[in-house]
Protein backbone atom coordinates (compact mmCIF):
# COMPACT_ATOMS: atom_id res chain seq x y z
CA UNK A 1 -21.84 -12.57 -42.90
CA UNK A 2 -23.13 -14.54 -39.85
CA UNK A 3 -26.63 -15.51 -41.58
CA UNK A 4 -24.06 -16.66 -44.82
CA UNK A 5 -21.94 -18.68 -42.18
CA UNK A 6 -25.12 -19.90 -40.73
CA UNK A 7 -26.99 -20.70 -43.98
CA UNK A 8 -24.15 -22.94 -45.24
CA UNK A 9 -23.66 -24.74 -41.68
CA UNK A 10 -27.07 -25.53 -41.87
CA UNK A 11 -27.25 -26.65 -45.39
CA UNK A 12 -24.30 -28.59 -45.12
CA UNK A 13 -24.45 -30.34 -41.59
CA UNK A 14 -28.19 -30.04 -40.42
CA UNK A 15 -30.20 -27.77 -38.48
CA UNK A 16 -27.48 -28.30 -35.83
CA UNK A 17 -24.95 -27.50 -37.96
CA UNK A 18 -23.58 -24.41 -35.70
CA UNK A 19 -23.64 -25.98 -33.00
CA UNK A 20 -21.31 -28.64 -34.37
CA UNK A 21 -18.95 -26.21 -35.74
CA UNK A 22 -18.40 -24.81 -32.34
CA UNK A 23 -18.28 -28.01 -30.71
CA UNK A 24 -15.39 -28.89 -33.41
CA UNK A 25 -14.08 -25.62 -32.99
CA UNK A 26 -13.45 -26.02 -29.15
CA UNK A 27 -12.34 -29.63 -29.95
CA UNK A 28 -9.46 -27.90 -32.07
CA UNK A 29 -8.56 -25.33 -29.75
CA UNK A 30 -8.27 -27.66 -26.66
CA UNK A 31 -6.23 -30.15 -29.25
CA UNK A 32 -3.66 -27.09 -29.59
CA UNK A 33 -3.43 -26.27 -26.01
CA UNK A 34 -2.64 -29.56 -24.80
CA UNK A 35 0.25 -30.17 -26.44
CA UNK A 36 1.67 -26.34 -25.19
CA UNK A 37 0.58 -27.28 -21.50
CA UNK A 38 1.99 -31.18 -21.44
CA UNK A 39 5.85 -29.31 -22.66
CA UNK A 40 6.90 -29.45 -20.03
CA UNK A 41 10.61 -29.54 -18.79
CA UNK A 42 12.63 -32.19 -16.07
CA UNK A 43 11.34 -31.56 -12.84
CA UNK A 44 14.68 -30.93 -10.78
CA UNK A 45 14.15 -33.80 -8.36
CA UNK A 46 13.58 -36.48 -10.99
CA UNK A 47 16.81 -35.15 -12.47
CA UNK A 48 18.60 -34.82 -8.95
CA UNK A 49 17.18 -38.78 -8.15
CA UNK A 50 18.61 -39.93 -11.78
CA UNK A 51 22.14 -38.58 -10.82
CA UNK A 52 22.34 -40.51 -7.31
CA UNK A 53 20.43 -43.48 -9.00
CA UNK A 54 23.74 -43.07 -11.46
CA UNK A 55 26.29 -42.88 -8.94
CA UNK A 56 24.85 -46.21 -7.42
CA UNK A 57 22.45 -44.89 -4.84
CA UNK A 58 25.37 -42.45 -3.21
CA UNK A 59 24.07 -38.89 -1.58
CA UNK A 60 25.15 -36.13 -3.86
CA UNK A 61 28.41 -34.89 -3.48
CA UNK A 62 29.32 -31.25 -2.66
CA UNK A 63 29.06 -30.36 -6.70
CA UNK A 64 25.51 -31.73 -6.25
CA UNK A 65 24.45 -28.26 -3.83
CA UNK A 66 23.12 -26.34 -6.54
CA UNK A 67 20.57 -29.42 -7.74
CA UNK A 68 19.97 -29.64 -3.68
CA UNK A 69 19.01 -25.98 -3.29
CA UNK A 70 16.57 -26.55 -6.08
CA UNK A 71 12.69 -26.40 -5.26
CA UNK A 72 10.94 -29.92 -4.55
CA UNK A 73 8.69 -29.89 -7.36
CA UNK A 74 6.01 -31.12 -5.00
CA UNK A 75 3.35 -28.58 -6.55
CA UNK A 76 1.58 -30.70 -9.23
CA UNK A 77 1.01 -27.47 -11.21
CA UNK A 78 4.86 -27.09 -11.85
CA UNK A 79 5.13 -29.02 -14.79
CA UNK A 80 2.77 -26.20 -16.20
CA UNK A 81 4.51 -23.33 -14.63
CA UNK A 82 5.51 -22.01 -18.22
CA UNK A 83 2.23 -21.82 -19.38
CA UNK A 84 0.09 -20.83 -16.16
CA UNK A 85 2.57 -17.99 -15.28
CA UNK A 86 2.93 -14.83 -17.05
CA UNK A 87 6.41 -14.32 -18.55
CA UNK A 88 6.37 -10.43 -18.20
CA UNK A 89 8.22 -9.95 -14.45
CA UNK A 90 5.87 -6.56 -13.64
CA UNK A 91 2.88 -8.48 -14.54
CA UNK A 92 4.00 -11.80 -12.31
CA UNK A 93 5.01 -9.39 -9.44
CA UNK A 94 1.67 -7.45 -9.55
CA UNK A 95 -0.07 -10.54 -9.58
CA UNK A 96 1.90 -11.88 -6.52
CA UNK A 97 1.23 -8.35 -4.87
CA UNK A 98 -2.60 -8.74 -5.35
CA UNK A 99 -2.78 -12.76 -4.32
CA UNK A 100 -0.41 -11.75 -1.01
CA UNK A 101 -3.12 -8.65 -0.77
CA UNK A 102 -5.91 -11.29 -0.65
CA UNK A 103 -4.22 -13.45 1.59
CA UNK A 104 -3.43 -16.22 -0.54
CA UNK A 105 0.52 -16.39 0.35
CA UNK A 106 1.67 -20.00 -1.19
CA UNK A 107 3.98 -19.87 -3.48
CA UNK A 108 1.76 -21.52 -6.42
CA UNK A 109 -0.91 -18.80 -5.88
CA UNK A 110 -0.38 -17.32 -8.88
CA UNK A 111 -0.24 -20.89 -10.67
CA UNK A 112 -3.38 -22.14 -9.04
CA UNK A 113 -5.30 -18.56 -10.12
CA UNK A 114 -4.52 -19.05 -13.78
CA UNK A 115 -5.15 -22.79 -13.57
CA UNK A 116 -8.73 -22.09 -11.73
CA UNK A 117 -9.41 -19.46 -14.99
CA UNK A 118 -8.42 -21.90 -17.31
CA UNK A 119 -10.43 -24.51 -15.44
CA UNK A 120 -13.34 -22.81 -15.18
CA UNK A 121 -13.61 -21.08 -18.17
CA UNK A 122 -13.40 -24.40 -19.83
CA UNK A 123 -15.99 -25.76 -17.64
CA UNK A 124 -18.24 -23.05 -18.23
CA UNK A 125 -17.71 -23.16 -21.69
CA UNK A 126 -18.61 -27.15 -22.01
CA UNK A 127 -22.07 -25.76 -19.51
CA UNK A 128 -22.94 -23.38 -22.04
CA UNK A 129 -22.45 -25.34 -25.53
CA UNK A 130 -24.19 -28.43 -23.51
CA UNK A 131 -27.10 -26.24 -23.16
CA UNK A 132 -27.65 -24.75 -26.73
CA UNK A 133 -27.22 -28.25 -27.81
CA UNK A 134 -29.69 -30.37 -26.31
CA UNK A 135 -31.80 -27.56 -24.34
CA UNK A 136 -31.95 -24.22 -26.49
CA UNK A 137 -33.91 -25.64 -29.30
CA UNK A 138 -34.05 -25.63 -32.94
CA UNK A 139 -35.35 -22.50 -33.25
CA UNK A 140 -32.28 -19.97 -31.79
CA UNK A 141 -30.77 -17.82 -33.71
CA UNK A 142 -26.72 -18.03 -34.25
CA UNK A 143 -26.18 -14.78 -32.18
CA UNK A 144 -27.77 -16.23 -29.32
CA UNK A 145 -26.12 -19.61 -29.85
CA UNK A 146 -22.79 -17.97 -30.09
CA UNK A 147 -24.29 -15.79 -26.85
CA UNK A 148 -25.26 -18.67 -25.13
CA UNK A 149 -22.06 -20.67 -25.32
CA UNK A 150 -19.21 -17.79 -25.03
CA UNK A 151 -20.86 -15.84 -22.16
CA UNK A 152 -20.88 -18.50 -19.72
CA UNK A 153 -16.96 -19.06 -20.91
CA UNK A 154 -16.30 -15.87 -20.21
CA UNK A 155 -18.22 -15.82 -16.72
CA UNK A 156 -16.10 -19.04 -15.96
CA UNK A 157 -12.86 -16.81 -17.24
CA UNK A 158 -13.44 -13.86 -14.95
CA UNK A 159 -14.83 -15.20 -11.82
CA UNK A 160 -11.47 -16.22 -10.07
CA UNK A 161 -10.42 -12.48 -10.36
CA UNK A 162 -14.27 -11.46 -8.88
CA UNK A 163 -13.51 -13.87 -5.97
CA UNK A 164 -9.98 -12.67 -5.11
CA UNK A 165 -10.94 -8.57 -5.89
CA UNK A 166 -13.28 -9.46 -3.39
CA UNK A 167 -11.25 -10.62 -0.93
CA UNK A 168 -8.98 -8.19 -1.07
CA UNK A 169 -11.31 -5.86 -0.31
CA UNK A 170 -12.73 -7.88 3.15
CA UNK A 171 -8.89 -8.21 3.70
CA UNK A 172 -8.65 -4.17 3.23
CA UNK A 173 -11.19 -3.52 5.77
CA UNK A 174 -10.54 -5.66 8.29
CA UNK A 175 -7.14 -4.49 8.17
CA UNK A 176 -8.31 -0.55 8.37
CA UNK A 177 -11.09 -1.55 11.20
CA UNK A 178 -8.41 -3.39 13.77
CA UNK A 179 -5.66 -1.51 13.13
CA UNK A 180 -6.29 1.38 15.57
CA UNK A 181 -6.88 -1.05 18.59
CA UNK A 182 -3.65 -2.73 17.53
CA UNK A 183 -1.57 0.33 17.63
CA UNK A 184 -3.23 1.31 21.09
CA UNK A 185 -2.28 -2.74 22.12
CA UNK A 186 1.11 -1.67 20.22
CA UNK A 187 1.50 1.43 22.94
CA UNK A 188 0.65 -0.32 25.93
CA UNK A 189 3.41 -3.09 25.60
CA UNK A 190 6.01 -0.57 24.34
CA UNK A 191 5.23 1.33 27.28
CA UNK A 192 5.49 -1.41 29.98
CA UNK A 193 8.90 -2.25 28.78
CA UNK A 194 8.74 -4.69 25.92
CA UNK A 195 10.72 -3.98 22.71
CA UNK A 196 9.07 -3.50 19.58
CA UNK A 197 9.59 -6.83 18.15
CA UNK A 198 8.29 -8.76 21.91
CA UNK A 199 5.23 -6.16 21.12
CA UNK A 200 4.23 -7.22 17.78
CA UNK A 201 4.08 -10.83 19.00
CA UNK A 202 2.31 -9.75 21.63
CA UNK A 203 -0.22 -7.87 19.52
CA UNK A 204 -0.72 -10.52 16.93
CA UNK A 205 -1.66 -12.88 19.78
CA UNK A 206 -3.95 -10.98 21.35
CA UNK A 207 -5.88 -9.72 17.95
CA UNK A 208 -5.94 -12.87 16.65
CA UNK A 209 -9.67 -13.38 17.50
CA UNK A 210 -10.82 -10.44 15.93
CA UNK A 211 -8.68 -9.32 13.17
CA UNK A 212 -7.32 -12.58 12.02
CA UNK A 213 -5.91 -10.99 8.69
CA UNK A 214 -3.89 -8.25 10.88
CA UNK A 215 -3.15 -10.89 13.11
CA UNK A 216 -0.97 -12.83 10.01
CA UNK A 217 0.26 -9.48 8.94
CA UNK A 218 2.25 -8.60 12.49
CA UNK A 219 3.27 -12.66 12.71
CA UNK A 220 5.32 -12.37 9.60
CA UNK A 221 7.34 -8.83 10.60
CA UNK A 222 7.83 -10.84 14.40
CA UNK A 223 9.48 -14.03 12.21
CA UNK A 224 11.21 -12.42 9.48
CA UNK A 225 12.78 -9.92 12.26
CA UNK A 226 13.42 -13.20 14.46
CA UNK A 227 15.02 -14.56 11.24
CA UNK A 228 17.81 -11.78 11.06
CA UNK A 229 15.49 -9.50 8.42
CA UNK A 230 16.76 -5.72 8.74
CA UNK A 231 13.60 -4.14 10.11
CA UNK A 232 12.76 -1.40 7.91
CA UNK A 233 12.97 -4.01 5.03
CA UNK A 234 10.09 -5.86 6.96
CA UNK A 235 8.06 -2.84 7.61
CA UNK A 236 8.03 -2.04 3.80
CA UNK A 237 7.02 -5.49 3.00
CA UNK A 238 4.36 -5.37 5.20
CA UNK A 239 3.00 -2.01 4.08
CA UNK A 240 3.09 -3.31 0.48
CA UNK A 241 1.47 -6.79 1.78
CA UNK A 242 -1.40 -4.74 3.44
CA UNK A 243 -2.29 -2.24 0.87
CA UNK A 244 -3.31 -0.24 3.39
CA UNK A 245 -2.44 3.77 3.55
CA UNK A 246 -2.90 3.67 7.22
CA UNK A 247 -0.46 1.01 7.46
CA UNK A 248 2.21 2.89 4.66
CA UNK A 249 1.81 5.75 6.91
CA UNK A 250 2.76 3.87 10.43
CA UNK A 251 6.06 2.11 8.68
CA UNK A 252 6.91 5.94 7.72
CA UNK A 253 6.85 6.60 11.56
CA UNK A 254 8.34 3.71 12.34
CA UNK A 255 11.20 4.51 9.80
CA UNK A 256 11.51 8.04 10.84
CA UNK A 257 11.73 7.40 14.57
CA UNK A 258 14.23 4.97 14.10
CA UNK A 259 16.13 7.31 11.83
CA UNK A 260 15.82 10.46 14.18
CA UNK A 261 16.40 8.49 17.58
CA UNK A 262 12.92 9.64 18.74
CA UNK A 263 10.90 7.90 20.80
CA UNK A 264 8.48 4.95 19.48
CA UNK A 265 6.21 5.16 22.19
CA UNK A 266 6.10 8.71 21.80
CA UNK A 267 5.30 8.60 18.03
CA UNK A 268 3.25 5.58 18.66
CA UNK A 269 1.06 7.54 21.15
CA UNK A 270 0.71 10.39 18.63
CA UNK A 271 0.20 8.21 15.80
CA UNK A 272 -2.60 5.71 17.73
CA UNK A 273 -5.06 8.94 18.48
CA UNK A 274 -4.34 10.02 14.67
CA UNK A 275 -5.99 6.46 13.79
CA UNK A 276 -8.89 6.51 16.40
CA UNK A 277 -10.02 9.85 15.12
CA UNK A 278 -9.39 8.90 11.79
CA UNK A 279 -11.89 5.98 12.82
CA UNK A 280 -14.40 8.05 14.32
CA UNK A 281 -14.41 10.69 10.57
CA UNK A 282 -14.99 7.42 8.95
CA UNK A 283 -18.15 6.08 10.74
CA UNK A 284 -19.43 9.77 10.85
CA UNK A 285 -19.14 9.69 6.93
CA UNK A 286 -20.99 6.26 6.75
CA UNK A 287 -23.43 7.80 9.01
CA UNK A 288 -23.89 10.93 6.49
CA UNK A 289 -24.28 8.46 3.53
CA UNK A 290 -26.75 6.29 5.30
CA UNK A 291 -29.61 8.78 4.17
CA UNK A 292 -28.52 9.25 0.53
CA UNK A 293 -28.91 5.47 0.48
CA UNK A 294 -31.98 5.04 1.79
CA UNK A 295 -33.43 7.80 -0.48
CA UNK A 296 -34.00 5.27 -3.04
CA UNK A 297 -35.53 2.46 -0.68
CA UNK A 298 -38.02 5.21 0.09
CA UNK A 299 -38.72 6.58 -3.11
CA UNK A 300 -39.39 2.74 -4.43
CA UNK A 301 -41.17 0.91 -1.65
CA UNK A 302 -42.81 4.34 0.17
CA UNK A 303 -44.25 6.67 -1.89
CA UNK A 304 -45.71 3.62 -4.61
CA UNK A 305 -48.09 2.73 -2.01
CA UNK A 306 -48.89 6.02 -0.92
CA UNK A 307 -49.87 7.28 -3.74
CA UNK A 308 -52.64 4.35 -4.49
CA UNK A 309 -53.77 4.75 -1.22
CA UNK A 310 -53.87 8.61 -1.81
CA UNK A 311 -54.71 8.67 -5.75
CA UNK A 312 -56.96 4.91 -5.85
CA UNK A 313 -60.42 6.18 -4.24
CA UNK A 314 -60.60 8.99 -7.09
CA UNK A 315 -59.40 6.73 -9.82
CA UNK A 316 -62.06 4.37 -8.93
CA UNK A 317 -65.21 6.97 -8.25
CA UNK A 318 -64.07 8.36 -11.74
CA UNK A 319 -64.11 5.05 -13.55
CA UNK A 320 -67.55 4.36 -11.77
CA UNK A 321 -69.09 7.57 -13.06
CA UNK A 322 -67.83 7.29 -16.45
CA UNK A 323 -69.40 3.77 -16.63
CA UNK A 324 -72.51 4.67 -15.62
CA UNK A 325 -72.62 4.05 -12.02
CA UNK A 326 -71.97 0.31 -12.84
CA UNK A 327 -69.11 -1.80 -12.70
């Protein structure tokens, strides 16, 4: 079918002639999403200025609170909020959950991630049909024209979620790496008198310089407890935030001793040598995995050149004696 398509392109519009259909093609398609992406509805402050511009340039009146309590509509991607944001609730939570996971905590993350897909995907798109058109040649096939202009779309497509998988995962570690010296911090200003609140400021001050992520993490619980916040509401959030199990496991501590009247400093003292062991098994298992690793190093870039050094003086006094003693 594709040599039937391509016969008749090229009979019809040139040796070119797929390469203009897909150029036409991607003309039509952006031609359709335009329109879908300029729909866009009032933005509530244009409507909220048109109502005082009405009542001649009076404040809005107390029926006016509800247009007042509106967002700004400063984002410039709100006009496109409709199309750039899933209309499925799980999906636009989990996608929130993963951006807040990666640090990215605006409140247009998950407009500017679809935009950037969009974006770049396009981009890509325009790289790769540039390229079969005025650099591939006359002589590709249609597979590898259609190859050579959808890959790079789809690269375009899926890097954005490559980029923030990835720093989720830096976020991850960091998180698991600093969070035993933060509960030991944690201990030590429990134990000297501070409340737990005055100890997570403290903490997030002081690991600010090396665990900047964990740092951001304790800053929020401090000001959304300052902020009236009941406080095993904020520990939650900030286990989900973290997507950490080590973190999940110190809010169910934290919950527990608060529910049982225990000590914190007692189940923070138990808890805090839980996590530096814990931290010790898991450089001990990097350390047993090292050699697996390097197994493969070895194999490639050792035993290669041992075996010419090895194996090479017989090849060659074998070649010389079948060639008669001359090379």
């Amino acid at each position: 079918m594709l040599d039937q398509i391509n016969t008749i392109l090229v009979d019809s519009l040139g040796p070119l002639g797929p390469v203009i259909a897909v150029g036409i093609l991607g003309v039509i398609l952006v031609a359709i999403t335009l329109p879908i992406m300029l729909n866009k509805k009032q933005d509530p402050m244009d409507r909220l200025k048109a109502r005082v511009k009405k009542n001649g340039g009076q404040q809005a009146g107390p029926n006016d609170t509800a247009a007042l309590r509106r967002k700004a509509g400063t984002d410039k991607l709100d006009k496109y909020a409709k199309f750039l944001e899933p209309e499925d609730e799980k999906q636009l939570a989990g996608m929130k959950l993963k951006l807040l996971q990666a640090g990215y905590k605006h409140k247009s993350a998950v407009r500017t991630f679809h935009f950037m897909q969009f974006a770049l995907g396009l981009l890509f798109l325009v790289g790769g049909l540039i390229y079969a058109l005025f650099l591939a040649g006359d002589d590709i096939t249609t597979q590898n024209l259609i190859i050579a202009i959808i890959a790079p779309g789809a690269i375009g497509y899926y890097l954005p979620k490559y980029w923030i998988e990835r720093r989720r995962q830096e976020r991850v570690t960091q998180i698991e790496e600093g969070f035993p010296d933060a509960l030991d911090l944690m201990l030590v200003c429990v134990e000297a008198g501070q409340g737990l609140d005055q100890a997570i400021i403290r903490v997030a001050t002081e690991i600010r310089a090396g665990y900047p992520a964990l740092a951001d993490e304790f800053e929020i619980v401090a000001h959304e407890m300052k902020a009236g916040k009941d406080r095993i509401v904020v520990l939650k959030d900030m286990a989900e935030r973290a997507g950490v199990p080590d973190v999940a496991s110190f809010v169910t501590v934290m919950i527990q001793s608060a529910s049982f009247g225990t000590s914190i400093a007692e189940a923070l003292r138990v808890y805090a040598s839980e996590m530096r062991d814990k931290r010790v098994m898991r450089a001990e298992e990097k350390a047993n995995v090292l050699p697996t690793k390097l197994t493969l190093g070895t194999m490639m870039f050792t035993v290669p050149p041992l075996m010419i050094i090895l194996i090479g003086p017989s090849v060659y006094g074998i070649y010389v004696n079948l060639n008669g003693g001359a090379l």
